[in-house]
C-alpha atoms as a PDB file:
ATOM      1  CA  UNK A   1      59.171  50.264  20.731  1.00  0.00           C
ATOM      2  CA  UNK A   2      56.800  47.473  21.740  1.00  0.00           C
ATOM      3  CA  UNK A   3      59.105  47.429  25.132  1.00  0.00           C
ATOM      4  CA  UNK A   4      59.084  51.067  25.754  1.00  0.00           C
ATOM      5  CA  UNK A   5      55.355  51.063  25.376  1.00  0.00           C
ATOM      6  CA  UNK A   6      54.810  48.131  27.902  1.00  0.00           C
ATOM      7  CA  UNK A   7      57.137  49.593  30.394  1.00  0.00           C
ATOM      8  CA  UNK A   8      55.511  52.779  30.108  1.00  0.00           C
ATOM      9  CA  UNK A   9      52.040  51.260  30.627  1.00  0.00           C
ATOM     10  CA  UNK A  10      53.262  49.399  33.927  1.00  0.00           C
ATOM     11  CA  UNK A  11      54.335  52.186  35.342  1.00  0.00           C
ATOM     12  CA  UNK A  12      51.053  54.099  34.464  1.00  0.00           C
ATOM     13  CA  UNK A  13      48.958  51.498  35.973  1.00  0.00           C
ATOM     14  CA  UNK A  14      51.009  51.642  39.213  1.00  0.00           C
ATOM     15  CA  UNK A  15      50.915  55.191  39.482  1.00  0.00           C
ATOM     16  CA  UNK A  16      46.818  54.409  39.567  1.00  0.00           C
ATOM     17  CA  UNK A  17      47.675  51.779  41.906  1.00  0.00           C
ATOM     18  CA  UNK A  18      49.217  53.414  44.377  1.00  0.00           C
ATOM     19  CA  UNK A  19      47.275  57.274  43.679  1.00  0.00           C
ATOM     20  CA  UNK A  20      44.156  54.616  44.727  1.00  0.00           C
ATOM     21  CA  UNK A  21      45.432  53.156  47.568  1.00  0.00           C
ATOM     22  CA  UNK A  22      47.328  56.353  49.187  1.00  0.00           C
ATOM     23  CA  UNK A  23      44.498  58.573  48.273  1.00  0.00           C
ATOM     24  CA  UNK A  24      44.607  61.567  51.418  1.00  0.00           C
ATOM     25  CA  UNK A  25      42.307  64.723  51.613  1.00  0.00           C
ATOM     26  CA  UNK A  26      45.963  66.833  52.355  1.00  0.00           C
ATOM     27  CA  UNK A  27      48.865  68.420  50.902  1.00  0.00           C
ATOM     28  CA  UNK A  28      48.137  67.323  47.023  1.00  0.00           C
ATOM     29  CA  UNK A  29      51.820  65.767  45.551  1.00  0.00           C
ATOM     30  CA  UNK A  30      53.223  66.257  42.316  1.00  0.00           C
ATOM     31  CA  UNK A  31      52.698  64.245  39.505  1.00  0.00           C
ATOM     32  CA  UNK A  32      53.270  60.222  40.844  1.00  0.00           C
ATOM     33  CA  UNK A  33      53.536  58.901  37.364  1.00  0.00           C
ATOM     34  CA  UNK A  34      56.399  61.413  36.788  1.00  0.00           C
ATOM     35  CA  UNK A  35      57.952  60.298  39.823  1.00  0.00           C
ATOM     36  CA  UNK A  36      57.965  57.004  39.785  1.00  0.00           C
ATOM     37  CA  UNK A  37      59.162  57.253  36.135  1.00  0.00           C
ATOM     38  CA  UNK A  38      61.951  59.112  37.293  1.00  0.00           C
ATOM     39  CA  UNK A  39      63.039  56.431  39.765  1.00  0.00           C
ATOM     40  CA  UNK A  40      62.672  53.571  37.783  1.00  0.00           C
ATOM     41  CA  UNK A  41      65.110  55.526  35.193  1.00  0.00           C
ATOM     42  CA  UNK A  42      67.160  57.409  37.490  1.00  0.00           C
ATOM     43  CA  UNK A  43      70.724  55.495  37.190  1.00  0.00           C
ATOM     44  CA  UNK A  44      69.733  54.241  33.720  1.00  0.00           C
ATOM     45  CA  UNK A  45      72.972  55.487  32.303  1.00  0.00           C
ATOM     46  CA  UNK A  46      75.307  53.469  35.161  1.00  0.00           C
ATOM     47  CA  UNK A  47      76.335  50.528  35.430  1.00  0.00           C
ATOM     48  CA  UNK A  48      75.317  48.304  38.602  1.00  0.00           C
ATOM     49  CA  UNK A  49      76.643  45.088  39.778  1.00  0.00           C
ATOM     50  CA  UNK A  50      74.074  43.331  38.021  1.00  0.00           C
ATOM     51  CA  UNK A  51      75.036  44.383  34.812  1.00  0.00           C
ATOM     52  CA  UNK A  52      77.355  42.530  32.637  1.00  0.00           C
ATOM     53  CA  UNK A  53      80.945  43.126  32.949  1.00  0.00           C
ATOM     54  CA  UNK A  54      83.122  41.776  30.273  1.00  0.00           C
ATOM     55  CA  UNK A  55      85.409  43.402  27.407  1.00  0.00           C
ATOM     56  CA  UNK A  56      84.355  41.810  24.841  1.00  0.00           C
ATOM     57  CA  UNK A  57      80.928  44.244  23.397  1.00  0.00           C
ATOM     58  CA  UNK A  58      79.386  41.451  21.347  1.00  0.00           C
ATOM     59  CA  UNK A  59      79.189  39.139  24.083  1.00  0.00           C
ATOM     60  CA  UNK A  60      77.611  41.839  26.428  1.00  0.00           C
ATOM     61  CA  UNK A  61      75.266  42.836  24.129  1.00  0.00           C
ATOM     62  CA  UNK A  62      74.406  38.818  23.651  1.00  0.00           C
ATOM     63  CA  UNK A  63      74.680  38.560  27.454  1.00  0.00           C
ATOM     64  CA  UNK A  64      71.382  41.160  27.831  1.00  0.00           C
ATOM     65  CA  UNK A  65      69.410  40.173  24.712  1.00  0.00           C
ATOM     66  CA  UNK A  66      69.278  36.884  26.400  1.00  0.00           C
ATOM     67  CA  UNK A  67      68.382  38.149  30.057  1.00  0.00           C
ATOM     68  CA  UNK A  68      65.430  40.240  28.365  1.00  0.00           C
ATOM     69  CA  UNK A  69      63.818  37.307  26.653  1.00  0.00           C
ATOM     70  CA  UNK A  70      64.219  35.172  29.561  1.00  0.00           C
ATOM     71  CA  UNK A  71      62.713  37.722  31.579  1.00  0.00           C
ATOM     72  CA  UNK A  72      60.061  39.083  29.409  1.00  0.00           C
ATOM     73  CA  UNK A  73      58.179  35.828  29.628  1.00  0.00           C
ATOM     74  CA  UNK A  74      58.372  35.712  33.560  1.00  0.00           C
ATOM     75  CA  UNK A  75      54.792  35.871  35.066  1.00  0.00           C
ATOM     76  CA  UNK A  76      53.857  36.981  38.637  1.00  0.00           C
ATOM     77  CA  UNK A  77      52.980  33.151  39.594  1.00  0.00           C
ATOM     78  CA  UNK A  78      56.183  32.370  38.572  1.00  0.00           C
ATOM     79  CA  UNK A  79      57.390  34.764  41.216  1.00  0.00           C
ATOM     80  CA  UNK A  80      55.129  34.101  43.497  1.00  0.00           C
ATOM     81  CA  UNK A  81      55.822  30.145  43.402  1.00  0.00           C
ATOM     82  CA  UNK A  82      59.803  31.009  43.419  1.00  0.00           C
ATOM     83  CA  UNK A  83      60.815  35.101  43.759  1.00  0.00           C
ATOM     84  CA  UNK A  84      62.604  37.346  41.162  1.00  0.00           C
ATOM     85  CA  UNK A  85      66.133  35.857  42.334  1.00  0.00           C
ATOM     86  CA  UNK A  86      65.372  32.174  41.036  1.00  0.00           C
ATOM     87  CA  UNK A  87      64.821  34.020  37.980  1.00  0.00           C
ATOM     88  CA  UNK A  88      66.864  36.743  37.588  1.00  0.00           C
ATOM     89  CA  UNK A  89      69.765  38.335  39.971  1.00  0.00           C
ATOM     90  CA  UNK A  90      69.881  41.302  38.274  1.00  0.00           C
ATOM     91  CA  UNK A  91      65.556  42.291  38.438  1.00  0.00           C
ATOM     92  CA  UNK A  92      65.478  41.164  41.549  1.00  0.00           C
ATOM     93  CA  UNK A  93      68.502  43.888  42.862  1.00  0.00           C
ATOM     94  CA  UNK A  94      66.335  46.373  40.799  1.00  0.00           C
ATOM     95  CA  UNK A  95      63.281  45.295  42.393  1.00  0.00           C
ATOM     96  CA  UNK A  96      64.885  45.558  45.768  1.00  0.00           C
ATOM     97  CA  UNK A  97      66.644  48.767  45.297  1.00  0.00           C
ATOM     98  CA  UNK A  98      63.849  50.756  43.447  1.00  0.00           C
ATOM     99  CA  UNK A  99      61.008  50.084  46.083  1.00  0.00           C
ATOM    100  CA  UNK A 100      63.596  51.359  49.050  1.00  0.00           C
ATOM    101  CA  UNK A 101      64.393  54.031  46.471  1.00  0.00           C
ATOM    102  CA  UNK A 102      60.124  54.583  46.574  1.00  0.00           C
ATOM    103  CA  UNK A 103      59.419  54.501  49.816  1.00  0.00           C
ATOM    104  CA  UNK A 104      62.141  56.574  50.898  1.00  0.00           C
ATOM    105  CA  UNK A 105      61.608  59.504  48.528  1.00  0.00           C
ATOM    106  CA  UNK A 106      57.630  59.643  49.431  1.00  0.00           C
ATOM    107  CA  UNK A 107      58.475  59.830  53.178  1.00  0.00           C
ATOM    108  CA  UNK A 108      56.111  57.021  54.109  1.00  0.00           C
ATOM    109  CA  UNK A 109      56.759  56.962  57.776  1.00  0.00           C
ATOM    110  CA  UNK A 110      54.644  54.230  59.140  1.00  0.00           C
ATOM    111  CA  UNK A 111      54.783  51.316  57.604  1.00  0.00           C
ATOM    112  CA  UNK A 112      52.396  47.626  56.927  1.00  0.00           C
ATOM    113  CA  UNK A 113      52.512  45.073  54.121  1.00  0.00           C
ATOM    114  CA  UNK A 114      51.238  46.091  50.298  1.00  0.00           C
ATOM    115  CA  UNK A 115      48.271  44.216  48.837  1.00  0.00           C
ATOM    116  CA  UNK A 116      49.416  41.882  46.362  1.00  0.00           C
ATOM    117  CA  UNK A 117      47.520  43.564  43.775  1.00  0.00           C
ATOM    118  CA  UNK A 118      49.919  46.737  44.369  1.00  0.00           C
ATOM    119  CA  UNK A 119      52.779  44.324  44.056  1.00  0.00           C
ATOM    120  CA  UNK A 120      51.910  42.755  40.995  1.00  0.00           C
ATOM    121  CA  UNK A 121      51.589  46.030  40.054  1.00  0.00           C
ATOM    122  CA  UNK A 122      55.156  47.102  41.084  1.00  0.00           C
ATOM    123  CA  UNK A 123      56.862  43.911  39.910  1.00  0.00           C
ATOM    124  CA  UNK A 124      54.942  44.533  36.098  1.00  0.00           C
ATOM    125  CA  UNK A 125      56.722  48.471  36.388  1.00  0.00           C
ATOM    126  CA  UNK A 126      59.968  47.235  37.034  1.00  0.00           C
ATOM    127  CA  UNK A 127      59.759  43.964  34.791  1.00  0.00           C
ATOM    128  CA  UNK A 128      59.228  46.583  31.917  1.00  0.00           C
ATOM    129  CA  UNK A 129      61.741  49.203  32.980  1.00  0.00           C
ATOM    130  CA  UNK A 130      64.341  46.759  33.416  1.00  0.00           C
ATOM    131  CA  UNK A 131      63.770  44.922  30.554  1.00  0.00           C
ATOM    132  CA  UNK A 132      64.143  48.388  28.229  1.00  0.00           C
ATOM    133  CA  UNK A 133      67.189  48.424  30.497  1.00  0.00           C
ATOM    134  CA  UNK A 134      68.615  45.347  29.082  1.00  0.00           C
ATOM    135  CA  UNK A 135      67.960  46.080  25.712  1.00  0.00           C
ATOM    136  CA  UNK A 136      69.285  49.552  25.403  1.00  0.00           C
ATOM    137  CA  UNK A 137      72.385  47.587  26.372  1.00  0.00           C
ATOM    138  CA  UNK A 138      71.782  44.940  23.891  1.00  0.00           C
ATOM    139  CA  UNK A 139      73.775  46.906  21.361  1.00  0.00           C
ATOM    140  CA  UNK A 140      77.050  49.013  21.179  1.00  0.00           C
ATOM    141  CA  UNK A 141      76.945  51.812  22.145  1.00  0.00           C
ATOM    142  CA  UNK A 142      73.944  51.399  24.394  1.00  0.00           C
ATOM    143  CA  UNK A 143      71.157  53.624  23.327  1.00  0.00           C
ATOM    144  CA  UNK A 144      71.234  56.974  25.576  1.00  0.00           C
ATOM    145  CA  UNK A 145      68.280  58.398  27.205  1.00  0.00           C
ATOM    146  CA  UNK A 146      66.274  61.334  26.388  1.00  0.00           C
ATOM    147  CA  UNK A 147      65.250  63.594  28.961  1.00  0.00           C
ATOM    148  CA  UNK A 148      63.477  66.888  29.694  1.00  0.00           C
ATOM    149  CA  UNK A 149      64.237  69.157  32.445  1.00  0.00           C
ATOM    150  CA  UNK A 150      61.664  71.952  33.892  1.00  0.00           C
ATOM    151  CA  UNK A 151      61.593  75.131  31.782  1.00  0.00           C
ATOM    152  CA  UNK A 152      63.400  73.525  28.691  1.00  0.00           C
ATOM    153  CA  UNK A 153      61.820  74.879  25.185  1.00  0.00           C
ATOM    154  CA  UNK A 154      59.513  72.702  23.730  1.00  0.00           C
ATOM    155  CA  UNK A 155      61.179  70.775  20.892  1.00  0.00           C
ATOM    156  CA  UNK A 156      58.729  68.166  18.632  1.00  0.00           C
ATOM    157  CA  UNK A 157      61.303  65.992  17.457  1.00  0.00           C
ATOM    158  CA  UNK A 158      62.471  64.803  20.634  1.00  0.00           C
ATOM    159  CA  UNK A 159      59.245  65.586  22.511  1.00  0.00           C
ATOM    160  CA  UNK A 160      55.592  64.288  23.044  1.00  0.00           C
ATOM    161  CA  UNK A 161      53.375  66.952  24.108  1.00  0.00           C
ATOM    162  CA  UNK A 162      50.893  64.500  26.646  1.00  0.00           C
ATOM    163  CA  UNK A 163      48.095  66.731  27.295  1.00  0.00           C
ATOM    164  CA  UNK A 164      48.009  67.748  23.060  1.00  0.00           C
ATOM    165  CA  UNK A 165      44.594  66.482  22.703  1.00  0.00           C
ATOM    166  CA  UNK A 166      43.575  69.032  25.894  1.00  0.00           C
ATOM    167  CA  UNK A 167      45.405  72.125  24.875  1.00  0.00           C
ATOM    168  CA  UNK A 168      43.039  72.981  22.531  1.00  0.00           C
ATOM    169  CA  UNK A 169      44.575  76.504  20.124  1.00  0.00           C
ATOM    170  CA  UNK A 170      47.410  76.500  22.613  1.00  0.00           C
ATOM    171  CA  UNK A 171      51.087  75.927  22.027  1.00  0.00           C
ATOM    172  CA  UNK A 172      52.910  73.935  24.125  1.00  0.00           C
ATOM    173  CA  UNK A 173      55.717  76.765  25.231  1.00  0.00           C
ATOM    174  CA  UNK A 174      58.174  75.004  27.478  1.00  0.00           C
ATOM    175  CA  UNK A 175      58.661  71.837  29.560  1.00  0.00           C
ATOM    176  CA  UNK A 176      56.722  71.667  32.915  1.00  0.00           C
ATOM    177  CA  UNK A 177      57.197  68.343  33.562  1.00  0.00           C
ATOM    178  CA  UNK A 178      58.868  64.994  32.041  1.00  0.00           C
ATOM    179  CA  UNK A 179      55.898  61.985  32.597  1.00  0.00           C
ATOM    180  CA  UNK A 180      58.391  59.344  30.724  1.00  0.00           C
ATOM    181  CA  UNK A 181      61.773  59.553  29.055  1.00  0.00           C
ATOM    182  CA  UNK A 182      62.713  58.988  25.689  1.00  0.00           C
ATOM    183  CA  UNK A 183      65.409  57.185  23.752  1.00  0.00           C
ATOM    184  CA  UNK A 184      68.475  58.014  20.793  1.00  0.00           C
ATOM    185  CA  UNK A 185      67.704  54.895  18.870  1.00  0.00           C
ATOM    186  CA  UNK A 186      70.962  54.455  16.174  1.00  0.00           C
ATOM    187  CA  UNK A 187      69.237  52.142  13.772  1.00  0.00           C
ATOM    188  CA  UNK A 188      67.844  53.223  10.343  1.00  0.00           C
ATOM    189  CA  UNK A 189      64.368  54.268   9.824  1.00  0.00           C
ATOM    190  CA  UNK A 190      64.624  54.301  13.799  1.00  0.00           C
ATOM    191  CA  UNK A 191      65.616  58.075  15.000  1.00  0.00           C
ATOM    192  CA  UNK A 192      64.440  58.753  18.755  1.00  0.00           C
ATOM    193  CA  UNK A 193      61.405  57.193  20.530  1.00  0.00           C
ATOM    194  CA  UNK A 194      60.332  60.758  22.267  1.00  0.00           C
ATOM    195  CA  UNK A 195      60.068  61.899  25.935  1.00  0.00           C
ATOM    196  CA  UNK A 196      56.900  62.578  26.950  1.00  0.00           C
ATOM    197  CA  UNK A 197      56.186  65.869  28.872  1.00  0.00           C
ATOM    198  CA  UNK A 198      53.657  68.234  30.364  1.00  0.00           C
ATOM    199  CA  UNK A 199      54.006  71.936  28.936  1.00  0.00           C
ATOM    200  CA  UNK A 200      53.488  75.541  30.219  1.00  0.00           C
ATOM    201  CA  UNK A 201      51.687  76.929  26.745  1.00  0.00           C
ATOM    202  CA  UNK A 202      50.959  79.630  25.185  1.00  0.00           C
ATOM    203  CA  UNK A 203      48.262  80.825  22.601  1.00  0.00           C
ATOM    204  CA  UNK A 204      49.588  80.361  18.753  1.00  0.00           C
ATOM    205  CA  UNK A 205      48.996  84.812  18.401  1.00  0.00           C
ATOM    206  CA  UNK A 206      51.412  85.003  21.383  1.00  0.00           C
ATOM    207  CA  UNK A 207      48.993  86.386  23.893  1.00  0.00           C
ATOM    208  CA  UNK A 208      48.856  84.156  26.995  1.00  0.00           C
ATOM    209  CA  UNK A 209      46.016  81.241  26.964  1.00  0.00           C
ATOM    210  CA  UNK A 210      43.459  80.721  28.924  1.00  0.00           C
ATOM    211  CA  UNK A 211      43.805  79.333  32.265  1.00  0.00           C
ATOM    212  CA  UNK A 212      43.784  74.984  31.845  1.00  0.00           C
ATOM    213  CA  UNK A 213      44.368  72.351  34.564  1.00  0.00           C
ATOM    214  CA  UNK A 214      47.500  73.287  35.704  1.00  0.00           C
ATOM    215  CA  UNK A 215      47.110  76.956  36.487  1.00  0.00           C
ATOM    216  CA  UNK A 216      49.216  79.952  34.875  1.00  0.00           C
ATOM    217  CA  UNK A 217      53.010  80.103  35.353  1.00  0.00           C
ATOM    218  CA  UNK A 218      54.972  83.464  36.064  1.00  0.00           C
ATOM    219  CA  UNK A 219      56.225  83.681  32.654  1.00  0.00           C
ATOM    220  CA  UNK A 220      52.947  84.345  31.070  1.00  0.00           C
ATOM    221  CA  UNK A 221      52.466  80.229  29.834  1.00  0.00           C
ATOM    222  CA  UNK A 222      49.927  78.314  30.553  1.00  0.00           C
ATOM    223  CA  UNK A 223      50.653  75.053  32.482  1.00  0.00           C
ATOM    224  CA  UNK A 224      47.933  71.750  31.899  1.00  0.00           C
ATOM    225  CA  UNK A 225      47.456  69.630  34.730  1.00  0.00           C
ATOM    226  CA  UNK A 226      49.240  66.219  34.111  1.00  0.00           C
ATOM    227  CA  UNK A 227      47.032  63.727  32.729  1.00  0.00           C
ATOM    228  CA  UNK A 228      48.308  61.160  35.155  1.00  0.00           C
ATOM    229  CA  UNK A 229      47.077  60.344  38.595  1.00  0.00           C
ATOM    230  CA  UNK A 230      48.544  62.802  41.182  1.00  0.00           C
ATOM    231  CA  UNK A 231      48.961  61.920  44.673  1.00  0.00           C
ATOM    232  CA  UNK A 232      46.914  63.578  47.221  1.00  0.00           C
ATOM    233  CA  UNK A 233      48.405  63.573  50.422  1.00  0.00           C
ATOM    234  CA  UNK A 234      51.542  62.283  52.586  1.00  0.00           C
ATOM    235  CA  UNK A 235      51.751  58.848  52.722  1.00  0.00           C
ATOM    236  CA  UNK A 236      51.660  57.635  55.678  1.00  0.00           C
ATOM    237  CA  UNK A 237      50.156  54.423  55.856  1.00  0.00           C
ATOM    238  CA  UNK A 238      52.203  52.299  53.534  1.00  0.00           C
ATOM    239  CA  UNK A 239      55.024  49.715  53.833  1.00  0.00           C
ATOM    240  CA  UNK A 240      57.035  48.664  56.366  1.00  0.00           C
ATOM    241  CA  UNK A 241      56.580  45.173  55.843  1.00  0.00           C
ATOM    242  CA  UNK A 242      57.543  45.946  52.127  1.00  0.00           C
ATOM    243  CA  UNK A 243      60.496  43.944  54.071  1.00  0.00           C
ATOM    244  CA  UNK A 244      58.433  40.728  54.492  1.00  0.00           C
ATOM    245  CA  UNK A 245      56.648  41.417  50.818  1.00  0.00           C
ATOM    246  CA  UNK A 246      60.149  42.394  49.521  1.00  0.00           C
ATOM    247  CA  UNK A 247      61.674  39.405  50.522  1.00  0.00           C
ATOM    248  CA  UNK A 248      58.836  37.116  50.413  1.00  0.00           C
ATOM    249  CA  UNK A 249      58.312  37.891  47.119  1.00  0.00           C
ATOM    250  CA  UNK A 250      60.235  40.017  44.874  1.00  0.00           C
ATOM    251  CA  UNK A 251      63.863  39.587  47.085  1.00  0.00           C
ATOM    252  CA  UNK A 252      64.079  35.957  47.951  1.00  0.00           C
END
């Protein structure tokens, strides 16, 4: 739990990050929290070359318990002294791969260096991710994720309505948006660490609510805006050199 929650705070505090330092007067983006969320998780299930491969379950599940303590104590000096390889193969490929994966999917088209503050930032996302990654495959079975799709029906037990304290009388109706993903936990007194999502709503008589953030949907709900940052704008001025800062600092 502690892990979830730290991983899910990185990746907030990025989202600010880079919501601050792409901020654009056009074409207002979806929800960048959501999104990056959705990258950092997106082959969660799979396993990569820098997983562990062996037969033997206990010694996999060992194998990651290990890598997460070693690299839950890793600092940002530490990588800026030495990189994420001297550390740890496996972070550093996810490092690598996820801010390609980034960059690619928001179209950035030209390209210069990020501040270090907005790599600290990314680095502190993907520490956490990846470390919820290694110990989801500390045991056997590894835990499975929980997600929400778009237009799903609301369900409490395996879902965490994010805007609740905003709704006010209304319902949340169905799934708008997933912000973070969830987890099956198989341990007792454990049960499922919930996804949380942003909901289309409707009033608790079953007339439609009033209009909120997030304007009304076609079905008669009532969608709040997300309470994360949104992007506003292409952007275009980001990283090219995310080659030099890649593998200057996070890569090397």
């Amino acid at each position: 739990l502690h892990a979830v929650s730290t991983a899910r705070a990185a990746v907030r505090n990025l989202a600010r990050a880079l919501s601050t330092h792409l901020r654009s007067p056009s074409s207002p983006g979806p929800s960048l929290e959501s999104f990056l969320n959705r990258a950092f998780h997106a082959d969660f299930e799979l396993d990569t070359d820098a997983d562990v491969h062996t037969p033997d379950p206990a010694g996999r599940c060992q194998a990651n318990l290990a890598a997460y303590h070693a690299i839950a104590v890793l600092t940002w000096e530490e990588v800026l002294l030495h990189g994420t390889k001297h550390y740890s193969d496996g972070l550093s490929r996810f490092c690598d791969a996820k801010m390609s994966e980034v960059v690619s999917s928001l179209g950035w088209a030209r390209a210069r260096a990020w501040p270090e503050p907005l790599l600290q930032a990314f680095f502190l996302a993907a520490k956490g991710v990846w470390g919820v990654r290694l110990l989801a495959r500390s045991v056997h079975p590894p835990l499975p994720v929980v997600r929400a799709e778009r237009g799903a029906r609301f369900d409490p037990r395996f879902m965490e309505d994010a805007a609740a304290s905003r709704a006010g009388r209304l319902e949340p109706a169905s799934v708008k948006m997933m912000v973070a993903p969830g987890f099956h936990v198989y341990l007792a007194g454990a049960g499922v660490v919930k996804c949380r999502v942003m909901c289309f709503y409707s009033s608790s008589n079953g007339r439609t609510g009033g209009h909120r953030d997030g304007g009304s949907s076609a079905n008669g709900s009532v969608g709040l805006g997300s309470s994360c940052s949104d992007i506003n704008g292409s952007a275009t001025d980001v990283v090219d050199s995310c080659k030099s800062s890649r593998v200057g600092l996070l890569h090397r």
